[in-house]
PDB file of N, CA and C in Angstrom:
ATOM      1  N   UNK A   1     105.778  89.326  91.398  1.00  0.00           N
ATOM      2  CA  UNK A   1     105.653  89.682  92.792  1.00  0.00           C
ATOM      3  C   UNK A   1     104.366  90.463  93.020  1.00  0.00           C
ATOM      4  N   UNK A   2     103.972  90.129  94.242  1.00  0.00           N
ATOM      5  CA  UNK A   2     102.003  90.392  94.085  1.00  0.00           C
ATOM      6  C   UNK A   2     102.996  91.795  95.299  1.00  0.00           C
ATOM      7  N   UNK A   3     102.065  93.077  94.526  1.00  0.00           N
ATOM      8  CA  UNK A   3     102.010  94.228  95.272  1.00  0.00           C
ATOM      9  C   UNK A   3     101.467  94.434  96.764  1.00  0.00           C
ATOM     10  N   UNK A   4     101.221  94.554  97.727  1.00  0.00           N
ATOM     11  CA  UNK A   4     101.363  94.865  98.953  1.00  0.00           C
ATOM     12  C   UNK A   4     100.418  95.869  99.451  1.00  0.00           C
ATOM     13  N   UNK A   5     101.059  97.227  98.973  1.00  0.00           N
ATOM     14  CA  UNK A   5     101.033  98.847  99.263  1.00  0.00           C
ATOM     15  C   UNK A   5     101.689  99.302  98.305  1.00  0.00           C
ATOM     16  N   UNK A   6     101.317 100.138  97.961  1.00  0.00           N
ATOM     17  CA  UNK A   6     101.402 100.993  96.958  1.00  0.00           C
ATOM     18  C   UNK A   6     100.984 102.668  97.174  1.00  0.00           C
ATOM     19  N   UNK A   7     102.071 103.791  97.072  1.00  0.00           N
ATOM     20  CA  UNK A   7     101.761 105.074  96.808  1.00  0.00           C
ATOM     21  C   UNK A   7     102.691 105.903  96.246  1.00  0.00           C
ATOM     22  N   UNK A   8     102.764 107.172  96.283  1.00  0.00           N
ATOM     23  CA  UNK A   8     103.964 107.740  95.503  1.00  0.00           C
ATOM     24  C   UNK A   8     105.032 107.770  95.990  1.00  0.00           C
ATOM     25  N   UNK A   9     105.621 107.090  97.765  1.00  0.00           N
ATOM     26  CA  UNK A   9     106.949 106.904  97.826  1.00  0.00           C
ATOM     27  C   UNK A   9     107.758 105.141  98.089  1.00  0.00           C
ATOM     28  N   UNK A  10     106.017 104.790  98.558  1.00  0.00           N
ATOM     29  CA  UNK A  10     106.382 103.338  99.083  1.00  0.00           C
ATOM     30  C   UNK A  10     106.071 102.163  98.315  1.00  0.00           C
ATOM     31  N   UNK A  11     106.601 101.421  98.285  1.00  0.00           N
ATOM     32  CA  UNK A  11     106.246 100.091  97.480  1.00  0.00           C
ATOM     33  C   UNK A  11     106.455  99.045  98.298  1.00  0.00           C
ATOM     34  N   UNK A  12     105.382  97.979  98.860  1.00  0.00           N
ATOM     35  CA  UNK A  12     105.477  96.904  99.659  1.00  0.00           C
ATOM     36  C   UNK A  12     104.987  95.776  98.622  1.00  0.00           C
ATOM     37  N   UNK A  13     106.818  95.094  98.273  1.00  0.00           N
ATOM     38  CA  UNK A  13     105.757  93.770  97.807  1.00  0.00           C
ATOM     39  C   UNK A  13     106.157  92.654  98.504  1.00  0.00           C
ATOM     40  N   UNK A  14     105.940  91.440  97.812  1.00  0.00           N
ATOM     41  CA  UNK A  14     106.357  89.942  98.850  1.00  0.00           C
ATOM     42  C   UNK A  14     107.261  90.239  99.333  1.00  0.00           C
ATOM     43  N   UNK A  15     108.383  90.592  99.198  1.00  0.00           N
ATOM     44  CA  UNK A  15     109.875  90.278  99.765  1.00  0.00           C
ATOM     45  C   UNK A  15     111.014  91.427  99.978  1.00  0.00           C
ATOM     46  N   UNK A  16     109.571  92.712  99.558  1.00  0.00           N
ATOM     47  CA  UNK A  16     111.200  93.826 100.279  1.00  0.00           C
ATOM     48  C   UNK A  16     109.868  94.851  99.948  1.00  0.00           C
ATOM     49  N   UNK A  17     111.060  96.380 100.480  1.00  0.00           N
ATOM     50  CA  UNK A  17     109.900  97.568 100.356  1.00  0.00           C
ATOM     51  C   UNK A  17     110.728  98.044  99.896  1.00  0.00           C
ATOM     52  N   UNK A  18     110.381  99.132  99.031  1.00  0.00           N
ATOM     53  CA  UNK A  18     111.277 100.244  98.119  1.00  0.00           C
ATOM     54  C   UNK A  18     110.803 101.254  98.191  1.00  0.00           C
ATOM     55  N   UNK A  19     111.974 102.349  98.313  1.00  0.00           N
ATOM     56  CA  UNK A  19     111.287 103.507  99.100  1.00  0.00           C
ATOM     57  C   UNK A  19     111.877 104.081  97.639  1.00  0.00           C
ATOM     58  N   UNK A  20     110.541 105.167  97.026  1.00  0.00           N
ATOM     59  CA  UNK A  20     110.710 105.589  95.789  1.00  0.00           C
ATOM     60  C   UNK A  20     111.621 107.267  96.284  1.00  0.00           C
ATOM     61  N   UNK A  21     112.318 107.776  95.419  1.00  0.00           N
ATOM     62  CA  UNK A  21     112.724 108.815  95.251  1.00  0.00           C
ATOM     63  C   UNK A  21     114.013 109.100  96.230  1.00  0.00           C
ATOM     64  N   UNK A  22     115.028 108.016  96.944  1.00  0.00           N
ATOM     65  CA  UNK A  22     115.866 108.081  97.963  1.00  0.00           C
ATOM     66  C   UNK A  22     116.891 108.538  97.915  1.00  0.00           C
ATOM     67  N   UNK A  23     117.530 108.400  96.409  1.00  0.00           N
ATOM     68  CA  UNK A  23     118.546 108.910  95.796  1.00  0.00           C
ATOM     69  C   UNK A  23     118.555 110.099  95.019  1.00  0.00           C
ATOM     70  N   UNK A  24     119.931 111.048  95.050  1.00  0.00           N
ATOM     71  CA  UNK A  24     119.529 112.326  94.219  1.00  0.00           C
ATOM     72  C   UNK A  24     120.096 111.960  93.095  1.00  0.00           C
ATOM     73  N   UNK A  25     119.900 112.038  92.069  1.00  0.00           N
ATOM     74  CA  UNK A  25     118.275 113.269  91.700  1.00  0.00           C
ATOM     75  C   UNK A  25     117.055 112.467  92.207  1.00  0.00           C
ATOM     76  N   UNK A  26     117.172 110.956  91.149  1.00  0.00           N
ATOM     77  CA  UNK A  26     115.871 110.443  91.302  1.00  0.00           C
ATOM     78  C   UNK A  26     116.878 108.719  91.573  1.00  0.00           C
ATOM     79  N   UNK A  27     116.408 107.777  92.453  1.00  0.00           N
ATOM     80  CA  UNK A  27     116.242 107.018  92.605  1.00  0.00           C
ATOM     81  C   UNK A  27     115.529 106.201  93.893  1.00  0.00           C
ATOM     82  N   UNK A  28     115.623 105.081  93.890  1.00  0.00           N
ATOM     83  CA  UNK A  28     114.915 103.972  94.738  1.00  0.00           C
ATOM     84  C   UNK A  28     115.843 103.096  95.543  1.00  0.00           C
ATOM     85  N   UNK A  29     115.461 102.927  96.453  1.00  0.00           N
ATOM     86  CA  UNK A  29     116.225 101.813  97.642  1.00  0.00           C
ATOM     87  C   UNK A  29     115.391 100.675  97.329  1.00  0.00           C
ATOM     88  N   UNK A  30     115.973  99.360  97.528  1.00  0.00           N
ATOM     89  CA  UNK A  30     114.775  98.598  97.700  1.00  0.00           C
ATOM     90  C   UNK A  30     115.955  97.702  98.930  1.00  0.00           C
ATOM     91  N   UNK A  31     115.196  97.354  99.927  1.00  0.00           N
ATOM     92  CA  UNK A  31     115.676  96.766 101.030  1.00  0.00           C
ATOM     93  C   UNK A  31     114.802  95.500 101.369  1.00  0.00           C
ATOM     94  N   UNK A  32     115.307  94.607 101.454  1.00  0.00           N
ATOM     95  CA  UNK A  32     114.602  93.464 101.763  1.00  0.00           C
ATOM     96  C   UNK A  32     114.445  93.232 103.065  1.00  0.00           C
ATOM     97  N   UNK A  33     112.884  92.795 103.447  1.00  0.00           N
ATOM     98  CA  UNK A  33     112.738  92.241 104.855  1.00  0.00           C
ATOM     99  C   UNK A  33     113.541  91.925 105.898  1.00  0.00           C
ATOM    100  N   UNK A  34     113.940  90.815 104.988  1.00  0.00           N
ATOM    101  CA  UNK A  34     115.201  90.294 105.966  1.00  0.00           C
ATOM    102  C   UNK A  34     116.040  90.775 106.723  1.00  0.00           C
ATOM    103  N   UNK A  35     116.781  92.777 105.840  1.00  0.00           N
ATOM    104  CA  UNK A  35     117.647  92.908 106.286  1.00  0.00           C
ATOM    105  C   UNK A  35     117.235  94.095 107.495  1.00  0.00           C
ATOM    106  N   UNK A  36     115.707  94.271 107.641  1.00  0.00           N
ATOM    107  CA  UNK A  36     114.899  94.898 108.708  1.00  0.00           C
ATOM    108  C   UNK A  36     115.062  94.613 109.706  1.00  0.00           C
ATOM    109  N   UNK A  37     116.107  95.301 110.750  1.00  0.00           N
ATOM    110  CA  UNK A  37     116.071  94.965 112.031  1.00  0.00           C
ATOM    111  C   UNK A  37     115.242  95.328 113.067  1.00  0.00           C
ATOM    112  N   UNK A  38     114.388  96.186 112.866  1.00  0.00           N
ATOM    113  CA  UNK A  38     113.199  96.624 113.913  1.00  0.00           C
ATOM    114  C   UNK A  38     112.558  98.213 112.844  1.00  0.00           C
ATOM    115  N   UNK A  39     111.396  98.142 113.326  1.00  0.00           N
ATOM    116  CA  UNK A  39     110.390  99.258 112.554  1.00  0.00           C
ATOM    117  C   UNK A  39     110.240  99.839 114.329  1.00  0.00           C
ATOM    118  N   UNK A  40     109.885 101.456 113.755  1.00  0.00           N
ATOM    119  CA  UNK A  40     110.140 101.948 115.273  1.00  0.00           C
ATOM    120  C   UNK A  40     108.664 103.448 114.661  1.00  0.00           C
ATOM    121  N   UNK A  41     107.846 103.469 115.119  1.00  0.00           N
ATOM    122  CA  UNK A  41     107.163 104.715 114.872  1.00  0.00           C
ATOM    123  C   UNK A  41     107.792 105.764 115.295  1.00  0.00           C
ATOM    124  N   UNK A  42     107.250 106.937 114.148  1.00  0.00           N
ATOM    125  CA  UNK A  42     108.479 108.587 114.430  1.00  0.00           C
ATOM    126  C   UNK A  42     107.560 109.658 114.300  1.00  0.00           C
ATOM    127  N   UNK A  43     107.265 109.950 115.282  1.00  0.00           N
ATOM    128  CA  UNK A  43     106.689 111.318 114.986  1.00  0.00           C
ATOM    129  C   UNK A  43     107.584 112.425 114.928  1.00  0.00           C
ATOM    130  N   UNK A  44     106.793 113.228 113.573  1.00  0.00           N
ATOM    131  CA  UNK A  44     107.421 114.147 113.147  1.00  0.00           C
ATOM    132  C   UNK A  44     106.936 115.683 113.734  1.00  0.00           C
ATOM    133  N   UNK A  45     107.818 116.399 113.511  1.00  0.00           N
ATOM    134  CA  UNK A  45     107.295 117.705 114.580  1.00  0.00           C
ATOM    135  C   UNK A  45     108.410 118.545 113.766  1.00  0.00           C
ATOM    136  N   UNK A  46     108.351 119.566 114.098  1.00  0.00           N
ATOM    137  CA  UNK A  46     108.792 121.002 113.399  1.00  0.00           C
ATOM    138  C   UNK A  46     110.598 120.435 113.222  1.00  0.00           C
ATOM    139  N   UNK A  47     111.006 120.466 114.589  1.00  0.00           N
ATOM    140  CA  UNK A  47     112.195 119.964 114.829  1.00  0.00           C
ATOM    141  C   UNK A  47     112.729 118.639 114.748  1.00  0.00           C
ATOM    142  N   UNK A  48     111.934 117.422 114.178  1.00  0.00           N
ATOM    143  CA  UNK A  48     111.900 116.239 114.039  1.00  0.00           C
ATOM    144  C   UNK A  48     111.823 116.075 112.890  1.00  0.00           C
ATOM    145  N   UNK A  49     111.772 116.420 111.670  1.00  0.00           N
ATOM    146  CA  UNK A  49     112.089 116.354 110.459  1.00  0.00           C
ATOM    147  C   UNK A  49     110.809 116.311 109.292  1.00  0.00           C
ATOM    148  N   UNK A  50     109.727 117.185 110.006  1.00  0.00           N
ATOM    149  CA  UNK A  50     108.344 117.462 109.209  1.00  0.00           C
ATOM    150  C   UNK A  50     108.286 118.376 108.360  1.00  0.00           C
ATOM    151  N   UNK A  51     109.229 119.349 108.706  1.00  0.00           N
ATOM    152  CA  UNK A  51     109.802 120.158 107.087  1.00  0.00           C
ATOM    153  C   UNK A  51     111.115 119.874 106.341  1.00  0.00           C
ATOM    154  N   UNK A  52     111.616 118.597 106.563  1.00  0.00           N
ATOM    155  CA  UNK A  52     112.650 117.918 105.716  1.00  0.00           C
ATOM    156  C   UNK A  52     112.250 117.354 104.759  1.00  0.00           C
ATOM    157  N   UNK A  53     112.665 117.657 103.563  1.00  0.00           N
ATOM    158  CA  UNK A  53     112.067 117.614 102.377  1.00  0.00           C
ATOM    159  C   UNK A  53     112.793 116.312 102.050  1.00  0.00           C
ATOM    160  N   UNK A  54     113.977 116.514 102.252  1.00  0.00           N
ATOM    161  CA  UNK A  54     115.029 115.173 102.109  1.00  0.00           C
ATOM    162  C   UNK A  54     116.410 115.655 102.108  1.00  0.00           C
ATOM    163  N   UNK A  55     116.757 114.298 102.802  1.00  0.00           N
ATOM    164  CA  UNK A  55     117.917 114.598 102.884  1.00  0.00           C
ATOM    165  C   UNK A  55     118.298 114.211 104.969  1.00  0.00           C
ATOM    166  N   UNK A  56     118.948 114.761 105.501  1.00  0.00           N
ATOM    167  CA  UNK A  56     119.464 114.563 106.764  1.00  0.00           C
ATOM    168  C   UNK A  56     120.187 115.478 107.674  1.00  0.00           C
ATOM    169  N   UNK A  57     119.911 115.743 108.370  1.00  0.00           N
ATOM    170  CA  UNK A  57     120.313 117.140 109.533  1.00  0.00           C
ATOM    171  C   UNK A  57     121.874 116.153 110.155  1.00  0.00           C
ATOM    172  N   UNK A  58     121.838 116.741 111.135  1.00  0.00           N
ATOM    173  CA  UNK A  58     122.771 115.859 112.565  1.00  0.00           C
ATOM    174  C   UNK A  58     122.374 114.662 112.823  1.00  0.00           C
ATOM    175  N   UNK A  59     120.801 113.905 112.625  1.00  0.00           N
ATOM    176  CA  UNK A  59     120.937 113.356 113.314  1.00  0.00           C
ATOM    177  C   UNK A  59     121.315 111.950 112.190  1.00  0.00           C
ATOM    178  N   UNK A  60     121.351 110.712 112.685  1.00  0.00           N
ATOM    179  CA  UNK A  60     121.807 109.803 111.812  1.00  0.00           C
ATOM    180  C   UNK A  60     120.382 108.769 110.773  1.00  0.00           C
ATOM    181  N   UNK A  61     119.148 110.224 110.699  1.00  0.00           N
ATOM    182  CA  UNK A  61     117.753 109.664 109.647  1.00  0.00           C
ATOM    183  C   UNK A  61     118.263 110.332 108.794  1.00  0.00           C
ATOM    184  N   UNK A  62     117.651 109.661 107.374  1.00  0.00           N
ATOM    185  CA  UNK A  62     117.622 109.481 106.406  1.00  0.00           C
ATOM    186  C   UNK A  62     116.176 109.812 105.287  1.00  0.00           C
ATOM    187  N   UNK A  63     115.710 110.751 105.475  1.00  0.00           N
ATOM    188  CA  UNK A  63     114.772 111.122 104.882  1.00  0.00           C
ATOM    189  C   UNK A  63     114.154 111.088 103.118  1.00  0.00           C
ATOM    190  N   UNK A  64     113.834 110.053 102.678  1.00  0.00           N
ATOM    191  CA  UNK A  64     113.620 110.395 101.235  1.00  0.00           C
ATOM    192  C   UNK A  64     112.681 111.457 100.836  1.00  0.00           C
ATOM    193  N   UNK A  65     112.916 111.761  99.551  1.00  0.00           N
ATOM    194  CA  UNK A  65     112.312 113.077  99.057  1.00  0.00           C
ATOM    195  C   UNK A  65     110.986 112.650  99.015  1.00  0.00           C
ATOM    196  N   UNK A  66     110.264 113.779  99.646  1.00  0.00           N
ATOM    197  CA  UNK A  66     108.449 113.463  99.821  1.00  0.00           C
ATOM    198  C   UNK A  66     107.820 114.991 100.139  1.00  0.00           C
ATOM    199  N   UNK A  67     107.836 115.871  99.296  1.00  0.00           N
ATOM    200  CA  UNK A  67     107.011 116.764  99.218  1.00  0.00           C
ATOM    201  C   UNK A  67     106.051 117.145  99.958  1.00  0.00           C
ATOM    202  N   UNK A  68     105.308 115.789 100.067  1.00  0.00           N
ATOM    203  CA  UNK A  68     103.983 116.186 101.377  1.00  0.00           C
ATOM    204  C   UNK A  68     104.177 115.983 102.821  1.00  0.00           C
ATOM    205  N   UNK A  69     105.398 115.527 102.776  1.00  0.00           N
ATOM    206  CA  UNK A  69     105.863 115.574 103.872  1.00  0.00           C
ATOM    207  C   UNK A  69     105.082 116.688 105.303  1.00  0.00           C
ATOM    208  N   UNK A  70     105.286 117.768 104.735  1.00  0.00           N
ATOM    209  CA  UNK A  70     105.329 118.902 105.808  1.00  0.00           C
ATOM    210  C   UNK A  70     103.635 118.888 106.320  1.00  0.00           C
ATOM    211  N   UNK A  71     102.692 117.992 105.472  1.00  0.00           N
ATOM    212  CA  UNK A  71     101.496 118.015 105.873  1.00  0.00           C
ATOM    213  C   UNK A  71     101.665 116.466 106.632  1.00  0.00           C
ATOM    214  N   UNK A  72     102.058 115.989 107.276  1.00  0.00           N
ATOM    215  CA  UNK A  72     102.047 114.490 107.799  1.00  0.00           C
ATOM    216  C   UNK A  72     102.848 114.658 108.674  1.00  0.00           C
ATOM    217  N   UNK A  73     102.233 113.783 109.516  1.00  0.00           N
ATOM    218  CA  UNK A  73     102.945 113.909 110.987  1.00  0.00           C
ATOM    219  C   UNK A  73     103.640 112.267 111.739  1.00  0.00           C
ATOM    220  N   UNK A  74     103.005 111.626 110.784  1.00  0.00           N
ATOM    221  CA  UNK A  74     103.538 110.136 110.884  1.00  0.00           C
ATOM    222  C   UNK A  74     104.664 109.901 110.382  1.00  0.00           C
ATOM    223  N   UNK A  75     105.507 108.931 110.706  1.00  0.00           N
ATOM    224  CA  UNK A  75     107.006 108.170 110.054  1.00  0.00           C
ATOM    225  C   UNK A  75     106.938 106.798 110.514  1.00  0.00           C
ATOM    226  N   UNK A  76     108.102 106.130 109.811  1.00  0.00           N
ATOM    227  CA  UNK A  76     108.635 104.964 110.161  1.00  0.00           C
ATOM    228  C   UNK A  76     110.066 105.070 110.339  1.00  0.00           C
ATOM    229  N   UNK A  77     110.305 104.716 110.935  1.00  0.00           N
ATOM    230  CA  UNK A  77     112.169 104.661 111.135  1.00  0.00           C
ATOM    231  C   UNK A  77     112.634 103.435 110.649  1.00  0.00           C
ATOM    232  N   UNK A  78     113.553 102.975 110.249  1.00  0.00           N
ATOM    233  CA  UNK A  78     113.695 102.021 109.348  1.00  0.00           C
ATOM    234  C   UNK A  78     115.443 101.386 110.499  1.00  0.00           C
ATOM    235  N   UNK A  79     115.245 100.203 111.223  1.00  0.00           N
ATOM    236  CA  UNK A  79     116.820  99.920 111.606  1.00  0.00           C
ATOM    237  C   UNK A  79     117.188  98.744 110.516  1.00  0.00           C
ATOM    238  N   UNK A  80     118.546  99.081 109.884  1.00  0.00           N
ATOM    239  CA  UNK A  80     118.679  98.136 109.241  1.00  0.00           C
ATOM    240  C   UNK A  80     120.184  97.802 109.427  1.00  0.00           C
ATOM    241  N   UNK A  81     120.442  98.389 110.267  1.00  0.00           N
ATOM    242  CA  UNK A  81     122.012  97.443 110.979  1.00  0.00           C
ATOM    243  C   UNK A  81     122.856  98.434 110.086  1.00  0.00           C
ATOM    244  N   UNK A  82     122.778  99.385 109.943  1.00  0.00           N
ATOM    245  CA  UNK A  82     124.094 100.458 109.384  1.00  0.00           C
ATOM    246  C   UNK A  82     123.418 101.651 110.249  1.00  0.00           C
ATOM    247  N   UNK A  83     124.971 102.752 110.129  1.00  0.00           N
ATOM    248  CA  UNK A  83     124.495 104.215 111.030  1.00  0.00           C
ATOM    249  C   UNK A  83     123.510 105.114 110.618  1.00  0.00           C
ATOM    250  N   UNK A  84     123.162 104.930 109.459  1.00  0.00           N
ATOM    251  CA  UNK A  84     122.001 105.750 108.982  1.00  0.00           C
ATOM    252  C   UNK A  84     120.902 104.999 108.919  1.00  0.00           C
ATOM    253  N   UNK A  85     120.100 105.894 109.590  1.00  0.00           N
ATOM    254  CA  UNK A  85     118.926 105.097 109.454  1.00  0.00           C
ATOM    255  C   UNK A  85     117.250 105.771 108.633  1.00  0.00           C
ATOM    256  N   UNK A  86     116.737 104.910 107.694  1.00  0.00           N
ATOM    257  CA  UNK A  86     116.025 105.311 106.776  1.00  0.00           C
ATOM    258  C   UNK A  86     114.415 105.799 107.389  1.00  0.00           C
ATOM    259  N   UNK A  87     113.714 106.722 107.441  1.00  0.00           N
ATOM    260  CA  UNK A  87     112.715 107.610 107.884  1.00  0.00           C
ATOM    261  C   UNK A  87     111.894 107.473 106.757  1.00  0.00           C
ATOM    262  N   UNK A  88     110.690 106.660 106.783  1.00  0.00           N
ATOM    263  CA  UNK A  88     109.531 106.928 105.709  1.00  0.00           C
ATOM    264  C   UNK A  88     108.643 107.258 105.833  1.00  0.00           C
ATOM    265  N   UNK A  89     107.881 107.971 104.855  1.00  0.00           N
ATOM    266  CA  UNK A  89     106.474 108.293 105.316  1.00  0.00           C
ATOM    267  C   UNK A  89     105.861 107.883 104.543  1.00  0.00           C
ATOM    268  N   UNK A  90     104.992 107.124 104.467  1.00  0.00           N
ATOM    269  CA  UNK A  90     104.390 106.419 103.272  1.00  0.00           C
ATOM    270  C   UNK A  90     102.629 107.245 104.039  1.00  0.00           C
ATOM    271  N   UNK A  91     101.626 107.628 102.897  1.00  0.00           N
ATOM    272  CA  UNK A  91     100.678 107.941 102.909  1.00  0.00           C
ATOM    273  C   UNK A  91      99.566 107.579 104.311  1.00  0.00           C
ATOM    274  N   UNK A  92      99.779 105.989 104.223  1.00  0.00           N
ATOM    275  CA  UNK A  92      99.092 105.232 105.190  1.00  0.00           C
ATOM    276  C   UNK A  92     100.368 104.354 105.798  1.00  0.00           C
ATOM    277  N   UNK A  93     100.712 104.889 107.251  1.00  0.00           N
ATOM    278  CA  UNK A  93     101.930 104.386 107.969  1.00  0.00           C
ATOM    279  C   UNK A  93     101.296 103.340 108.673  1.00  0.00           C
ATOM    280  N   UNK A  94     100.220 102.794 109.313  1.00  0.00           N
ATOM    281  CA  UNK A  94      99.352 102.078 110.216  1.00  0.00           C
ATOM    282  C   UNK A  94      99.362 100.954 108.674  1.00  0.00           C
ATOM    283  N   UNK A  95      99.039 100.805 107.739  1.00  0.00           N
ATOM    284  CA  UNK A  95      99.192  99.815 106.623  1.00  0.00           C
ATOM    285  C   UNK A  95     100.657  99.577 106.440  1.00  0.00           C
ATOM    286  N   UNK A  96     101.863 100.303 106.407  1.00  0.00           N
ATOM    287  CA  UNK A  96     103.138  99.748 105.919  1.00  0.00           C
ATOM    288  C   UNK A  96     103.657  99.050 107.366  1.00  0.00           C
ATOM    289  N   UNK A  97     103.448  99.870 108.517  1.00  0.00           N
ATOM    290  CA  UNK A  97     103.747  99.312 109.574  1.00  0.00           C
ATOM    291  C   UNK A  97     103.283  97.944 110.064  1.00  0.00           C
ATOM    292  N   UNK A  98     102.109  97.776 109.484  1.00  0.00           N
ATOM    293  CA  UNK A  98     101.195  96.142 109.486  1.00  0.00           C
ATOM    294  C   UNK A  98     102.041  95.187 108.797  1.00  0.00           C
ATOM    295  N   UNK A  99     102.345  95.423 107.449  1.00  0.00           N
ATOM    296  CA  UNK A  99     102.942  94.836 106.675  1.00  0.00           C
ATOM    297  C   UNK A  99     104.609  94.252 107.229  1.00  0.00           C
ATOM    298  N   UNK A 100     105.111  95.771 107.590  1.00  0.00           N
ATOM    299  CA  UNK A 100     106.403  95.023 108.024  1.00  0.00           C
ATOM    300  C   UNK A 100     106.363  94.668 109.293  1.00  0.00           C
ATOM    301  N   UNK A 101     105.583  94.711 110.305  1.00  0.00           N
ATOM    302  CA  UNK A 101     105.501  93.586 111.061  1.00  0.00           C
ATOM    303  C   UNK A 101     105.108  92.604 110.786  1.00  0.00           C
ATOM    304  N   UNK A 102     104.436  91.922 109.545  1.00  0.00           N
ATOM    305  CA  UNK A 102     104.325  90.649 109.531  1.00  0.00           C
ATOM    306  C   UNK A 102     105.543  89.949 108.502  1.00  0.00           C
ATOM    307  N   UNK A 103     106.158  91.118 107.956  1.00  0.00           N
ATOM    308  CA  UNK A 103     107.255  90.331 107.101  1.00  0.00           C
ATOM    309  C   UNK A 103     108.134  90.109 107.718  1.00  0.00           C
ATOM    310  N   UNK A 104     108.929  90.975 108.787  1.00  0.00           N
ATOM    311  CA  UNK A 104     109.721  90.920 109.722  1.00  0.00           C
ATOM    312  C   UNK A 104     109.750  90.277 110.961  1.00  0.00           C
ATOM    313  N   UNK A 105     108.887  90.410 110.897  1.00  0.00           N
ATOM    314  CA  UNK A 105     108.026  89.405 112.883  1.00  0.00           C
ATOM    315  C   UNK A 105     109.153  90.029 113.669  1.00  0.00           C
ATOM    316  N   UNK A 106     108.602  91.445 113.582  1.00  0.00           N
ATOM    317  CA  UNK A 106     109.167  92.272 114.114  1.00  0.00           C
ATOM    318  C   UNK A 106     108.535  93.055 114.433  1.00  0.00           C
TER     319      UNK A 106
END
């Protein structure tokens, strides 16, 4: 599978993205395109989940563990047809967001 994007939380290759570090302690989601029901941009803000390290408040995002988080102000919201919904921040969001709009045609 030819790589995509690549950084320390995101992995875009042909046929799915895997969001590194999602599970505690340490694991990976990998979700396939397919099951992408819409990509939604998220800005993050004090109260919007820019010092959420990981993990999930009230609301129904899903934050994987990302350290640099609190310096980034970009997200992706992830709908994938269940109540939680997955929040990424991958380094370069304008590149993953490209990507899954063209895998999703969405």
């Amino acid at each position: 599978m030819a790589i995509l994007y690549e950084d320390s939380v995101i992995v875009c290759d042909d046929d799915a993205i895997t969001i590194k570090t999602y599970y505690f302690p340490v694991g990976s989601k990998r979700i396939p395109y397919t099951d992408i029901r819409h990509v939604e941009p998220f800005t993050m803000g004090a109260m919007t989940g820019k010092y959420r390290i990981w993990g999930m408040g009230l609301s129904p995002h899903w934050f994987h563990l990302d350290v640099a988080r609190p310096r980034k102000t970009e997200a992706l919201l992830l709908d994938v047809g269940a109540l939680i919904k997955p929040i990424i921040t991958p380094d370069d969001c304008s590149a993953v967001r490209a990507i899954l709009k063209e895998k999703t045609r969405r």
